[in-house]
PDB file of N, CA and C in Angstrom:
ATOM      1  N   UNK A   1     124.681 -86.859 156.348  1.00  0.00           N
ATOM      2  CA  UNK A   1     123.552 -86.771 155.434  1.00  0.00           C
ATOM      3  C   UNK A   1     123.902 -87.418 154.083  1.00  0.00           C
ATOM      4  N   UNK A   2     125.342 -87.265 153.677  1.00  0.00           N
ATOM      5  CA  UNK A   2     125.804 -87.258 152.443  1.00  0.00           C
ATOM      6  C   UNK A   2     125.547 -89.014 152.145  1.00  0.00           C
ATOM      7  N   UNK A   3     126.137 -89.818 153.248  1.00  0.00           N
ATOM      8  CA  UNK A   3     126.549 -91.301 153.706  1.00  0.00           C
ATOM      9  C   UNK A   3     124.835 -91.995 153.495  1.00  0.00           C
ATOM     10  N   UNK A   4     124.226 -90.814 154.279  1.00  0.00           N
ATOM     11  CA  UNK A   4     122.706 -91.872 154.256  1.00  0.00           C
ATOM     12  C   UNK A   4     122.017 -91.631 152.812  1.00  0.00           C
ATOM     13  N   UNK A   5     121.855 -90.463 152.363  1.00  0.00           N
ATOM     14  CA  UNK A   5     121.796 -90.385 150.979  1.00  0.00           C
ATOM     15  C   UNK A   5     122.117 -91.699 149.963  1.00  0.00           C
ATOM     16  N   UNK A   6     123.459 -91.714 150.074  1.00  0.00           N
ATOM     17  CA  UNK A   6     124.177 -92.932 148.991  1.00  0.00           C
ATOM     18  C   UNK A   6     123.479 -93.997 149.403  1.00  0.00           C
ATOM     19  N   UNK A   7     123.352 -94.359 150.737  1.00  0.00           N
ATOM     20  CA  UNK A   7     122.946 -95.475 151.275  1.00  0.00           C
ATOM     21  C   UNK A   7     121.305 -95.760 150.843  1.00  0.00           C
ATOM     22  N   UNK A   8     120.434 -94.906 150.692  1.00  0.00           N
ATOM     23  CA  UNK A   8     119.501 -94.740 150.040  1.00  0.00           C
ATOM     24  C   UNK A   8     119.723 -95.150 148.522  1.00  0.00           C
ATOM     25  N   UNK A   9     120.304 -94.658 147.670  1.00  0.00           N
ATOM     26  CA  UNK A   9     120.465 -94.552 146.679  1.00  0.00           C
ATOM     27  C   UNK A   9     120.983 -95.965 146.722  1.00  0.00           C
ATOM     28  N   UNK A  10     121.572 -96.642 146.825  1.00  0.00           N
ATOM     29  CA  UNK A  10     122.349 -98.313 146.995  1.00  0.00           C
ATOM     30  C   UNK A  10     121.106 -98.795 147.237  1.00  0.00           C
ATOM     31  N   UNK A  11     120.139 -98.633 148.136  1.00  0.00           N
ATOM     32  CA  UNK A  11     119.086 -99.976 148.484  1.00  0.00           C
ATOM     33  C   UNK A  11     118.043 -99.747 146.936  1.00  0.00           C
ATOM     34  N   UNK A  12     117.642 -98.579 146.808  1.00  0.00           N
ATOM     35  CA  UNK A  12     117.406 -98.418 145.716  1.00  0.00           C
ATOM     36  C   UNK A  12     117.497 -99.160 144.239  1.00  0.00           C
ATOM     37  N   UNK A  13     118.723 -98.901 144.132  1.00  0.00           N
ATOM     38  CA  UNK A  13     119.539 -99.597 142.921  1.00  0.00           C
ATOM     39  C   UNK A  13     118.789-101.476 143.277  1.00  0.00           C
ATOM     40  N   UNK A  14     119.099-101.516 144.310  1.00  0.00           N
ATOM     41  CA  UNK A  14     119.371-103.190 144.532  1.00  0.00           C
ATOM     42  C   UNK A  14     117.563-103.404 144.516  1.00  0.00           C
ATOM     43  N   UNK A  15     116.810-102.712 144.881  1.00  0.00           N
ATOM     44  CA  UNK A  15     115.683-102.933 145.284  1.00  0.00           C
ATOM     45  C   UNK A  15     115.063-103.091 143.414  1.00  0.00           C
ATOM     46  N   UNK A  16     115.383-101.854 142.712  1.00  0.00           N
ATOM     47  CA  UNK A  16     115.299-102.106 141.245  1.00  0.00           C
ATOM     48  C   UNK A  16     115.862-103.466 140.708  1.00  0.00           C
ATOM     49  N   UNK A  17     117.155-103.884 140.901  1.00  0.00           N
ATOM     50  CA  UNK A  17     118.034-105.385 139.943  1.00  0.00           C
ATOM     51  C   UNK A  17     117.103-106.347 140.581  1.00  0.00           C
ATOM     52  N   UNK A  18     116.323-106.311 141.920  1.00  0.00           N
ATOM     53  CA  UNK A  18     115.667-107.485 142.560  1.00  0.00           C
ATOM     54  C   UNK A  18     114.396-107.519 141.686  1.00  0.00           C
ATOM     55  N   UNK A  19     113.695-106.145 141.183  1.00  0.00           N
ATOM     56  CA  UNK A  19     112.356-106.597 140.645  1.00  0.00           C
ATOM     57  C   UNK A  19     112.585-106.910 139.445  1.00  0.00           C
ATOM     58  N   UNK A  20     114.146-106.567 138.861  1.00  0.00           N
ATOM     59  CA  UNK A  20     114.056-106.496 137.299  1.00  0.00           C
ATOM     60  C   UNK A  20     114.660-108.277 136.845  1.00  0.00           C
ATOM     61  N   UNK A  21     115.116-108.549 138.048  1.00  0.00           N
ATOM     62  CA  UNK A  21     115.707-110.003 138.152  1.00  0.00           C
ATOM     63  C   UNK A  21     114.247-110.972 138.569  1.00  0.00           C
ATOM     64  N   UNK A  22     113.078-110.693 139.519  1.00  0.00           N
ATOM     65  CA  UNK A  22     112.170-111.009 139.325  1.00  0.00           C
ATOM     66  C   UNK A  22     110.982-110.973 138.043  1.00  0.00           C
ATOM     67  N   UNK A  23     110.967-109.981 137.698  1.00  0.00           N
ATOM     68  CA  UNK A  23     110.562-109.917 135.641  1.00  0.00           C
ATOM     69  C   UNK A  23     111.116-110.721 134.805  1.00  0.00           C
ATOM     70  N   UNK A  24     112.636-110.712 134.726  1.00  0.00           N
ATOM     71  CA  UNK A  24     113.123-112.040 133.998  1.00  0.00           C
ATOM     72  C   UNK A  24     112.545-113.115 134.417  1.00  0.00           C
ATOM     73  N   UNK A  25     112.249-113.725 135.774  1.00  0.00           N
ATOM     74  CA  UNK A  25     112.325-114.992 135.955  1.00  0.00           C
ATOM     75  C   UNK A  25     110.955-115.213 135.483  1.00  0.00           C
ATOM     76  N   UNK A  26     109.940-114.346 135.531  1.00  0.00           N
ATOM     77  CA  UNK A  26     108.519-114.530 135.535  1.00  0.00           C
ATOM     78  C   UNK A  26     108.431-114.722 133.974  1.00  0.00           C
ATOM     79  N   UNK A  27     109.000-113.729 132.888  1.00  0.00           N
ATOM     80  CA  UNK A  27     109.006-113.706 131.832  1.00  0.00           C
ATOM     81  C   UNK A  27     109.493-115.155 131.333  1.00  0.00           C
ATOM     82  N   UNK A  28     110.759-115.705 131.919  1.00  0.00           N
ATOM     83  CA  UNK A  28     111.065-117.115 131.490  1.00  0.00           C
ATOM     84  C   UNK A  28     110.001-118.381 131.655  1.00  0.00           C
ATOM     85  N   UNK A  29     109.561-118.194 132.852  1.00  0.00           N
ATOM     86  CA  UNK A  29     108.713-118.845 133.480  1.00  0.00           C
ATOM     87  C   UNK A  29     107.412-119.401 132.274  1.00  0.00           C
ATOM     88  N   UNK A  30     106.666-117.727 131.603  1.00  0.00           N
ATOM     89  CA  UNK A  30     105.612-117.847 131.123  1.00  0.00           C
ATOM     90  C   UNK A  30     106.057-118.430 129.743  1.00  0.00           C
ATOM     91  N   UNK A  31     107.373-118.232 129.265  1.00  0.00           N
ATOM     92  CA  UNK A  31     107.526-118.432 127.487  1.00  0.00           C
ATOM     93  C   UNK A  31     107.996-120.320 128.258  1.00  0.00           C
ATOM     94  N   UNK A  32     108.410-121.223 129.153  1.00  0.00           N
ATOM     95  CA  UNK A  32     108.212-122.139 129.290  1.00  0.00           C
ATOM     96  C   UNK A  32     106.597-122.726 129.054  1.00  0.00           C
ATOM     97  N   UNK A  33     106.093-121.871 130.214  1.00  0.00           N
ATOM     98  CA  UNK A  33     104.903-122.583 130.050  1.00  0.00           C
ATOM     99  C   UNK A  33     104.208-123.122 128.461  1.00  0.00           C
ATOM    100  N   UNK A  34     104.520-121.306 127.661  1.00  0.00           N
ATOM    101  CA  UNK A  34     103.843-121.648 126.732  1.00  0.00           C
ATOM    102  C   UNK A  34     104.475-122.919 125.548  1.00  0.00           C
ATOM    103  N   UNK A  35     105.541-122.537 125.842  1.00  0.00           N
ATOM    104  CA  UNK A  35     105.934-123.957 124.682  1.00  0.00           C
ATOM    105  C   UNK A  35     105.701-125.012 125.344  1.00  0.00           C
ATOM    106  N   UNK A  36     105.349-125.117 126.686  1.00  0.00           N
ATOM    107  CA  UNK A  36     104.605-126.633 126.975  1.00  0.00           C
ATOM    108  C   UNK A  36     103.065-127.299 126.432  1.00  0.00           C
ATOM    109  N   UNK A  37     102.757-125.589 126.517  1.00  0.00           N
ATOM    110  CA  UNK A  37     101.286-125.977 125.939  1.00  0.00           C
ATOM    111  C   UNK A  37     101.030-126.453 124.411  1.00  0.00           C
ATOM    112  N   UNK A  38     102.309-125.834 124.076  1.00  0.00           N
ATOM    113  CA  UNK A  38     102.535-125.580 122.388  1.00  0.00           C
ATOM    114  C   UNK A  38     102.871-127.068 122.053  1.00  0.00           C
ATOM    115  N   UNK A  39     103.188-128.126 123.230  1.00  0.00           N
ATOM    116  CA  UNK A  39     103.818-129.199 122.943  1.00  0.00           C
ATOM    117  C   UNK A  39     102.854-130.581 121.853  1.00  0.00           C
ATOM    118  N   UNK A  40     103.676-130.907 120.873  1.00  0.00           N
ATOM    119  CA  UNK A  40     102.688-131.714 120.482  1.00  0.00           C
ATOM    120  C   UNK A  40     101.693-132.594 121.297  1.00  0.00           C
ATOM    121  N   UNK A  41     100.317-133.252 121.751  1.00  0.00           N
ATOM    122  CA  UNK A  41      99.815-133.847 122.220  1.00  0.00           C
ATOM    123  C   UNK A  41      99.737-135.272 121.174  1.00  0.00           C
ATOM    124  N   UNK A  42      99.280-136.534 122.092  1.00  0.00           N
ATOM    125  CA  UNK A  42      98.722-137.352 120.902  1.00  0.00           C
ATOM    126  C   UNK A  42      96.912-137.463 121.013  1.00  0.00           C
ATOM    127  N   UNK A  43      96.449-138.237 120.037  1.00  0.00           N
ATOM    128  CA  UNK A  43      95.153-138.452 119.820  1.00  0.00           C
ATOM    129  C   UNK A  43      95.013-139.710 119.701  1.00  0.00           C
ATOM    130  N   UNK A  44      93.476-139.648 120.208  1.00  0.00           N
ATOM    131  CA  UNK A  44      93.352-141.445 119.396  1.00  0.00           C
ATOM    132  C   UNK A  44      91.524-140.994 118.534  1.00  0.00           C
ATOM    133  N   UNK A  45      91.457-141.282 117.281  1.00  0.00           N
ATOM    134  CA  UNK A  45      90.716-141.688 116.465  1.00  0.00           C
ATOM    135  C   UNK A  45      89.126-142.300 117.246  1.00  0.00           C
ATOM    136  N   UNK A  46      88.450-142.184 117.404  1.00  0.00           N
ATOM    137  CA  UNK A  46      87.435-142.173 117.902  1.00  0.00           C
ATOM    138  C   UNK A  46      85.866-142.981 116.509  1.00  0.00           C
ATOM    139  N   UNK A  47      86.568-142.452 115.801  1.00  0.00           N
ATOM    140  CA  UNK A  47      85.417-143.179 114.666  1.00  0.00           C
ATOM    141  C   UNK A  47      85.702-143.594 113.746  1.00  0.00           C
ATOM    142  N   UNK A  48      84.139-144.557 112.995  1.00  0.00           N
ATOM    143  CA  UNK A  48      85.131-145.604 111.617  1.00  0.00           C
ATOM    144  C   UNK A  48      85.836-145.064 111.132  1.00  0.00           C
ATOM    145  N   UNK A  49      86.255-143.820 110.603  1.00  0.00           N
ATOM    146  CA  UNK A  49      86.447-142.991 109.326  1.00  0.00           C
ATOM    147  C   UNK A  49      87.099-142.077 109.462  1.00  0.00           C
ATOM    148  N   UNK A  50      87.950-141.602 109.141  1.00  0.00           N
ATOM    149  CA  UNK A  50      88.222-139.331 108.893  1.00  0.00           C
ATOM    150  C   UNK A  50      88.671-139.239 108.272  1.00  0.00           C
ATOM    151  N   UNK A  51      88.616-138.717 107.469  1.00  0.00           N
ATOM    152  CA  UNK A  51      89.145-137.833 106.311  1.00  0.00           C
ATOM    153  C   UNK A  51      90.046-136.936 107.016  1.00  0.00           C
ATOM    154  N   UNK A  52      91.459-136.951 106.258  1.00  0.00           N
ATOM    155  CA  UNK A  52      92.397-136.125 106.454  1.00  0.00           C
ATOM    156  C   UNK A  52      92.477-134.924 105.564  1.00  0.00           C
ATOM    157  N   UNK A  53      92.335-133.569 105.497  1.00  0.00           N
ATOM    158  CA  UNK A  53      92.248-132.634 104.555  1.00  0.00           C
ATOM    159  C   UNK A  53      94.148-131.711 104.937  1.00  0.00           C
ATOM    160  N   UNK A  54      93.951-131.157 103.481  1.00  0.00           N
ATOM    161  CA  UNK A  54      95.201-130.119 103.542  1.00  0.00           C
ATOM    162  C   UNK A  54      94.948-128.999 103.794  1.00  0.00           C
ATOM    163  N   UNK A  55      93.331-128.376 104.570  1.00  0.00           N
ATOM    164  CA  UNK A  55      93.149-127.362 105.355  1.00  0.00           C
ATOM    165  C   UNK A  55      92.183-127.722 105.920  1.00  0.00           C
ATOM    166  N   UNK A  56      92.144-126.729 106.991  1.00  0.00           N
ATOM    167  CA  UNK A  56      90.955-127.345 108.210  1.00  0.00           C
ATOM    168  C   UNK A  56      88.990-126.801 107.844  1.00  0.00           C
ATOM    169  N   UNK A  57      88.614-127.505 106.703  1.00  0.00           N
ATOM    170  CA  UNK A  57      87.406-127.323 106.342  1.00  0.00           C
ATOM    171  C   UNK A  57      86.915-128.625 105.465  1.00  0.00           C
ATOM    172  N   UNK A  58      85.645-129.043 105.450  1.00  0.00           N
ATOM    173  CA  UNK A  58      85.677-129.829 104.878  1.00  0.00           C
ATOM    174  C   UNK A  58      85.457-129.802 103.084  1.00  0.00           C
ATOM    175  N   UNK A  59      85.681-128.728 102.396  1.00  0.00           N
ATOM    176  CA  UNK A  59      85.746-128.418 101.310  1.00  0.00           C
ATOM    177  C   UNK A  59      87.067-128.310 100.615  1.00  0.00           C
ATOM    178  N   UNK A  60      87.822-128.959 101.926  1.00  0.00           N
ATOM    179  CA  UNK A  60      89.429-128.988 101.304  1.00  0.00           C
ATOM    180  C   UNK A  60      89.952-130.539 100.885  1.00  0.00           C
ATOM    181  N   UNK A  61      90.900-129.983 100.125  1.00  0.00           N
ATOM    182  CA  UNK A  61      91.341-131.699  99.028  1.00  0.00           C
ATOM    183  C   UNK A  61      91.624-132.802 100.243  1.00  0.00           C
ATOM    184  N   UNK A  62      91.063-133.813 100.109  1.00  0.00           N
ATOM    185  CA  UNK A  62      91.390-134.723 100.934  1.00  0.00           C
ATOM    186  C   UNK A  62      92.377-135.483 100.671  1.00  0.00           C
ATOM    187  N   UNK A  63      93.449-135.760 101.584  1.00  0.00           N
ATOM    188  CA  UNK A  63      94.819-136.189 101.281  1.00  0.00           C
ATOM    189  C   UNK A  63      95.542-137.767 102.112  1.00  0.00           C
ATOM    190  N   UNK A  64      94.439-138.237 102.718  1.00  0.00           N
ATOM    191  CA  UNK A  64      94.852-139.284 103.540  1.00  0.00           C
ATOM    192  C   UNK A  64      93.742-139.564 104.552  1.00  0.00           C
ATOM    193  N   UNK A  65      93.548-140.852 104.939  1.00  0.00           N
ATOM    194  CA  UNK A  65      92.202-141.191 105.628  1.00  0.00           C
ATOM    195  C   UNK A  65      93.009-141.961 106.845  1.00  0.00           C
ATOM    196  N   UNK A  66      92.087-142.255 108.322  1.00  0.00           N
ATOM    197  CA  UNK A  66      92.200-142.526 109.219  1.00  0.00           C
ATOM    198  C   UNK A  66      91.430-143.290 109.758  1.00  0.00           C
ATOM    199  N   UNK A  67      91.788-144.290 110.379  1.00  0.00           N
ATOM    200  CA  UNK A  67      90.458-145.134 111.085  1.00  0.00           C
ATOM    201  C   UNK A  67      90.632-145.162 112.357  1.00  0.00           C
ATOM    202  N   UNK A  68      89.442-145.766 112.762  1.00  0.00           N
ATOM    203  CA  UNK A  68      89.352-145.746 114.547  1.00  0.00           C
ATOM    204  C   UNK A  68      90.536-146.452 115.126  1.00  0.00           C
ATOM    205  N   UNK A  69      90.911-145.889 116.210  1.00  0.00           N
ATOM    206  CA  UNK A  69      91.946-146.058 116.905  1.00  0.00           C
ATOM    207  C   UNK A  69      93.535-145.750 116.380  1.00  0.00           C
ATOM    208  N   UNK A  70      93.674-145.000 115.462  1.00  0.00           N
ATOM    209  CA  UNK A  70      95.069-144.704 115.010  1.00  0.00           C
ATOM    210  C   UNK A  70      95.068-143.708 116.014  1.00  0.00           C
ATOM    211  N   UNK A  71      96.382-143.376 116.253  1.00  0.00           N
ATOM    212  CA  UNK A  71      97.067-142.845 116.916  1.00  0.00           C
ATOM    213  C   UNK A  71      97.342-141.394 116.341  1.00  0.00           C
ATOM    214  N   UNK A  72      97.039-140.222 116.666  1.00  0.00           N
ATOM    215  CA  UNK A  72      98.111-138.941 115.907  1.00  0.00           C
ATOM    216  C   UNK A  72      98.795-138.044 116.660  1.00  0.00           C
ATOM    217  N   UNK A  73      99.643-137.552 116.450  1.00  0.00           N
ATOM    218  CA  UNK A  73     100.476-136.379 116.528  1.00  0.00           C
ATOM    219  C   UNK A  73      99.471-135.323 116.681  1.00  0.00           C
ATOM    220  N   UNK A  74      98.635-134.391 117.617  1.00  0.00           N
ATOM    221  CA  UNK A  74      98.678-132.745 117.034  1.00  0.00           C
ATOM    222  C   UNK A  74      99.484-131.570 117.153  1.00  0.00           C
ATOM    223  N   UNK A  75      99.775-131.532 116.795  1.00  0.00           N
ATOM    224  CA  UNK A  75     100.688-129.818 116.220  1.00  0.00           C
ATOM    225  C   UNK A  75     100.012-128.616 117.053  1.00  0.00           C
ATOM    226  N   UNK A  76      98.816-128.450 116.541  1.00  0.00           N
ATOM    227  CA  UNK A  76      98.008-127.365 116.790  1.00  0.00           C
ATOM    228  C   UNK A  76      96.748-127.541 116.628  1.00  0.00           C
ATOM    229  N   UNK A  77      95.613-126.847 116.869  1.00  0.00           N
ATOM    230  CA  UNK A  77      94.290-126.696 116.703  1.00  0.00           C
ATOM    231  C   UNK A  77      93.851-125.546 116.399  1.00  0.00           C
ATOM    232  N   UNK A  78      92.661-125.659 116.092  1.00  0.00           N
ATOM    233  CA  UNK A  78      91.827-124.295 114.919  1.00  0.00           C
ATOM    234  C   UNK A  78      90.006-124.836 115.464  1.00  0.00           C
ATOM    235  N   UNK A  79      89.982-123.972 116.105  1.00  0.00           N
ATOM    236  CA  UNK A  79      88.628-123.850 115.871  1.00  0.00           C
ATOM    237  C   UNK A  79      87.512-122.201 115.135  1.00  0.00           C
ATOM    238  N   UNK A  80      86.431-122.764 114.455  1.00  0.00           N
ATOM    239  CA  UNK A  80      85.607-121.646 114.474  1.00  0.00           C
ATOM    240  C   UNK A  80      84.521-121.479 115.352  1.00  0.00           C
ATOM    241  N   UNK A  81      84.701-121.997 116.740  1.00  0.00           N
ATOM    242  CA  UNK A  81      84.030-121.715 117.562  1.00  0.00           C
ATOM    243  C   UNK A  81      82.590-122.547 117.732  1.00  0.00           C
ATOM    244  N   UNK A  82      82.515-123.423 116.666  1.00  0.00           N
ATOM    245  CA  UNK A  82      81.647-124.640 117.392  1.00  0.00           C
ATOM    246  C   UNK A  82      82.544-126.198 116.517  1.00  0.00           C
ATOM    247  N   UNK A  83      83.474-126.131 115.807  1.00  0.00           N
ATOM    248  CA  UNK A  83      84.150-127.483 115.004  1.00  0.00           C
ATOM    249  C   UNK A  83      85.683-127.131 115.577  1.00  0.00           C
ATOM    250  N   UNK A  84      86.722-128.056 115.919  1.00  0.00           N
ATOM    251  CA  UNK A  84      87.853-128.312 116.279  1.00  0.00           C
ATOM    252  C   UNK A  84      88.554-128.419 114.835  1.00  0.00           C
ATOM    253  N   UNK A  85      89.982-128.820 114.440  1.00  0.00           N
ATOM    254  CA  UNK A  85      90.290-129.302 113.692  1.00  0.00           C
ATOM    255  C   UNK A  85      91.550-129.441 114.092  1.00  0.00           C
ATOM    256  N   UNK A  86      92.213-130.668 114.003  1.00  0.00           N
ATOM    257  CA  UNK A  86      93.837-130.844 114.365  1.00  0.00           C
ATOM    258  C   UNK A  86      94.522-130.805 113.217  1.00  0.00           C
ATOM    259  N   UNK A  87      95.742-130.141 113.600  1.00  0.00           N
ATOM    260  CA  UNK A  87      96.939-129.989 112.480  1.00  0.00           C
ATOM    261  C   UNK A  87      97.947-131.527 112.669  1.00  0.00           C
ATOM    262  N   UNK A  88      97.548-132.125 111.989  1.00  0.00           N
ATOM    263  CA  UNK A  88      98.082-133.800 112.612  1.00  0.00           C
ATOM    264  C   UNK A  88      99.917-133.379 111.660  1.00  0.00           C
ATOM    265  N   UNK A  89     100.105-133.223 110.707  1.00  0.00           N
ATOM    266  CA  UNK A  89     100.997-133.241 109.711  1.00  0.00           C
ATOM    267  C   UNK A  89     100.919-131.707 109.109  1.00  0.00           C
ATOM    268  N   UNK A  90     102.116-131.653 108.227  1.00  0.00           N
ATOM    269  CA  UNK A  90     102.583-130.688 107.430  1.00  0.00           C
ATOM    270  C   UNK A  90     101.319-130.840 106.098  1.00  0.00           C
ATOM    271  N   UNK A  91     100.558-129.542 106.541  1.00  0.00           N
ATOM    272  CA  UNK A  91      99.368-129.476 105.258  1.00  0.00           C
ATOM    273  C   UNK A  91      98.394-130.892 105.554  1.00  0.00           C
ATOM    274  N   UNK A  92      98.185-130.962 106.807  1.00  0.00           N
ATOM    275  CA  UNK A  92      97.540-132.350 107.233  1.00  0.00           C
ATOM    276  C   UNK A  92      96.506-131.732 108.332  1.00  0.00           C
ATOM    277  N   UNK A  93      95.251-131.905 107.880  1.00  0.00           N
ATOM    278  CA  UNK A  93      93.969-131.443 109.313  1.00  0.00           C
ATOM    279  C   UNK A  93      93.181-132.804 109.205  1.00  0.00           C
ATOM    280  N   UNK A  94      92.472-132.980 110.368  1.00  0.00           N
ATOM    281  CA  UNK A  94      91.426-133.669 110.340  1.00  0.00           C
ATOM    282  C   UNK A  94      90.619-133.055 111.682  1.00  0.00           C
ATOM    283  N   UNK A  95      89.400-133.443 111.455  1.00  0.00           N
ATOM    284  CA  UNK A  95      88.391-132.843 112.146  1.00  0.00           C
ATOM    285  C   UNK A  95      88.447-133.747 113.729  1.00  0.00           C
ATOM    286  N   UNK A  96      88.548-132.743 114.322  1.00  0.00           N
ATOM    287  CA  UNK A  96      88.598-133.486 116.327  1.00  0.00           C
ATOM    288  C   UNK A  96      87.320-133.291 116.600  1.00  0.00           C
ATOM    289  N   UNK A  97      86.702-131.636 116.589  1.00  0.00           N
ATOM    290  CA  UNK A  97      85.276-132.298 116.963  1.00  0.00           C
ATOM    291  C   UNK A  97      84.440-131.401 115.654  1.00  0.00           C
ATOM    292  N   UNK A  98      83.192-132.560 115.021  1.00  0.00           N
ATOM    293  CA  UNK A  98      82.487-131.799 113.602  1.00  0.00           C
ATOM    294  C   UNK A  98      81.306-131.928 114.346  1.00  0.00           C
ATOM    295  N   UNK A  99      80.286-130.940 114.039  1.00  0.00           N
ATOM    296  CA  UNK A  99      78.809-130.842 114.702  1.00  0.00           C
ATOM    297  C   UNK A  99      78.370-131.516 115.470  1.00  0.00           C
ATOM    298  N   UNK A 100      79.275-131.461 116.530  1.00  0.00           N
ATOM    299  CA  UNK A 100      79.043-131.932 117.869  1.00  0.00           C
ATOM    300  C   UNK A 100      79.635-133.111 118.365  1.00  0.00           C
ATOM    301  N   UNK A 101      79.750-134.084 117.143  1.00  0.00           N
ATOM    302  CA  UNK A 101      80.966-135.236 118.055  1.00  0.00           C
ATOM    303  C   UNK A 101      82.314-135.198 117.823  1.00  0.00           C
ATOM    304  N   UNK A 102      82.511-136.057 118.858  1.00  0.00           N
ATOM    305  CA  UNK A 102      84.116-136.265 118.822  1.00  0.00           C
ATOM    306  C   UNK A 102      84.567-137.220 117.774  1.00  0.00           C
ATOM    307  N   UNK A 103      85.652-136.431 116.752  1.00  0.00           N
ATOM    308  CA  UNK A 103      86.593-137.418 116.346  1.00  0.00           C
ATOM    309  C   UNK A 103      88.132-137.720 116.417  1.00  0.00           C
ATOM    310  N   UNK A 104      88.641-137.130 117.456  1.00  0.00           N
ATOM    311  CA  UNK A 104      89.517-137.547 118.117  1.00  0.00           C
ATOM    312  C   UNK A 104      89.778-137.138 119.620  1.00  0.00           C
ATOM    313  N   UNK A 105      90.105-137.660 120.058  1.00  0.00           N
ATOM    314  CA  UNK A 105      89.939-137.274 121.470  1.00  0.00           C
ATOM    315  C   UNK A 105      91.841-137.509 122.000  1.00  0.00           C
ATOM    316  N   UNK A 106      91.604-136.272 122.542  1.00  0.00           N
ATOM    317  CA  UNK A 106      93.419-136.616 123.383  1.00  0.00           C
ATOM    318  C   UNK A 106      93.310-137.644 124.295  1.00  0.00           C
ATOM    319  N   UNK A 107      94.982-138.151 123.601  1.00  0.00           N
ATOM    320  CA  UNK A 107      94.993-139.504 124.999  1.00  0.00           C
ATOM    321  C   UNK A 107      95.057-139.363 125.701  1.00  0.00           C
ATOM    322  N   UNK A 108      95.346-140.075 126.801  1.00  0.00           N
ATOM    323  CA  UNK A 108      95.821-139.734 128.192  1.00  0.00           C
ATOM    324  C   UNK A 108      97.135-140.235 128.465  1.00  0.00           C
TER     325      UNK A 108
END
Protein backbone atom coordinates (compact mmCIF):
# COMPACT_ATOMS: atom_id res chain seq x y z
CA UNK A 1 0.00 0.00 0.00
CA UNK A 2 2.84 2.10 1.33
CA UNK A 3 4.93 1.58 -2.39
CA UNK A 4 1.67 2.48 -4.38
CA UNK A 5 0.96 5.46 -2.29
CA UNK A 6 4.56 7.05 -3.06
CA UNK A 7 4.05 5.92 -6.47
CA UNK A 8 0.98 8.04 -6.58
CA UNK A 9 2.48 10.76 -4.97
CA UNK A 10 5.66 10.67 -7.74
CA UNK A 11 3.16 10.76 -10.81
CA UNK A 12 1.63 13.51 -9.08
CA UNK A 13 4.62 15.62 -8.47
CA UNK A 14 5.64 14.99 -12.22
CA UNK A 15 2.12 15.48 -13.50
CA UNK A 16 2.32 19.13 -11.55
CA UNK A 17 6.39 20.13 -13.07
CA UNK A 18 4.62 18.98 -16.60
CA UNK A 19 1.75 21.64 -16.30
CA UNK A 20 3.94 24.12 -14.52
CA UNK A 21 6.68 23.56 -17.33
CA UNK A 22 3.74 23.88 -19.80
CA UNK A 23 2.67 27.56 -18.16
CA UNK A 24 6.18 28.68 -18.61
CA UNK A 25 6.29 27.79 -22.13
CA UNK A 26 2.84 29.35 -22.87
CA UNK A 27 3.74 32.40 -20.75
CA UNK A 28 7.06 32.78 -22.93
CA UNK A 29 5.28 32.11 -25.92
CA UNK A 30 2.65 35.09 -25.30
CA UNK A 31 5.38 37.91 -23.96
CA UNK A 32 7.15 36.85 -27.58
CA UNK A 33 4.26 37.35 -29.35
CA UNK A 34 3.66 40.54 -27.78
CA UNK A 35 6.92 42.23 -28.42
CA UNK A 36 6.38 41.16 -31.99
CA UNK A 37 3.41 43.07 -32.19
CA UNK A 38 5.12 45.82 -30.23
CA UNK A 39 7.65 45.68 -33.17
CA UNK A 40 8.26 48.86 -34.94
CA UNK A 41 6.25 48.70 -38.37
CA UNK A 42 7.06 51.04 -41.38
CA UNK A 43 4.62 53.46 -43.20
CA UNK A 44 4.39 55.11 -46.30
CA UNK A 45 2.81 58.73 -46.43
CA UNK A 46 -0.18 58.61 -48.45
CA UNK A 47 -0.82 62.47 -48.94
CA UNK A 48 0.62 65.90 -50.15
CA UNK A 49 1.17 66.98 -46.64
CA UNK A 50 1.29 65.99 -42.67
CA UNK A 51 2.03 67.72 -40.18
CA UNK A 52 4.14 66.13 -37.63
CA UNK A 53 2.95 67.15 -33.97
CA UNK A 54 4.71 66.54 -30.42
CA UNK A 55 1.35 64.96 -29.29
CA UNK A 56 -1.22 63.07 -30.97
CA UNK A 57 -3.94 65.96 -31.53
CA UNK A 58 -4.08 68.43 -33.84
CA UNK A 59 -3.84 71.37 -31.38
CA UNK A 60 -0.35 70.27 -30.63
CA UNK A 61 2.97 72.32 -31.61
CA UNK A 62 3.87 71.22 -34.89
CA UNK A 63 7.43 70.08 -35.13
CA UNK A 64 8.27 68.67 -38.60
CA UNK A 65 6.29 68.06 -41.87
CA UNK A 66 6.06 65.06 -44.25
CA UNK A 67 5.22 64.50 -47.75
CA UNK A 68 3.75 61.83 -49.82
CA UNK A 69 5.64 58.87 -50.00
CA UNK A 70 8.24 59.27 -47.12
CA UNK A 71 8.79 56.45 -45.45
CA UNK A 72 8.28 56.17 -41.32
CA UNK A 73 9.15 54.25 -38.47
CA UNK A 74 5.92 53.59 -36.06
CA UNK A 75 6.63 53.02 -32.53
CA UNK A 76 3.12 52.86 -31.47
CA UNK A 77 -0.42 54.03 -32.11
CA UNK A 78 -3.21 55.96 -30.24
CA UNK A 79 -6.42 56.06 -31.25
CA UNK A 80 -9.70 57.86 -29.86
CA UNK A 81 -11.73 55.57 -31.49
CA UNK A 82 -12.56 57.16 -34.81
CA UNK A 83 -8.63 59.14 -35.67
CA UNK A 84 -5.31 56.92 -35.57
CA UNK A 85 -2.18 58.70 -34.75
CA UNK A 86 1.45 57.23 -35.13
CA UNK A 87 4.23 57.74 -32.70
CA UNK A 88 6.81 58.07 -35.71
CA UNK A 89 9.78 59.64 -33.26
CA UNK A 90 10.59 60.64 -29.72
CA UNK A 91 7.73 63.44 -29.02
CA UNK A 92 6.90 62.87 -32.82
CA UNK A 93 2.92 61.95 -33.93
CA UNK A 94 1.40 62.35 -37.09
CA UNK A 95 -2.02 61.52 -37.99
CA UNK A 96 -2.48 57.76 -39.89
CA UNK A 97 -6.04 58.03 -40.18
CA UNK A 98 -7.97 61.93 -39.56
CA UNK A 99 -11.85 61.94 -40.33
CA UNK A 100 -11.88 59.19 -42.27
CA UNK A 101 -8.83 59.11 -44.59
CA UNK A 102 -5.80 57.58 -44.68
CA UNK A 103 -2.59 59.28 -44.03
CA UNK A 104 -0.35 56.71 -43.74
CA UNK A 105 -0.83 53.43 -44.48
CA UNK A 106 1.54 50.37 -43.36
CA UNK A 107 3.79 49.00 -45.91
CA UNK A 108 3.91 45.85 -46.89
Amino acid sequence: KAAAEKAAAEKARQAEALALQAKIEKMAADKAAAMKAAAPKKGIVTVRSLRVRKEHNTDSLMVAGLVNGNEVTIYETWTDGKDTWARIGDDQWAAMVYNGETYIKLAE
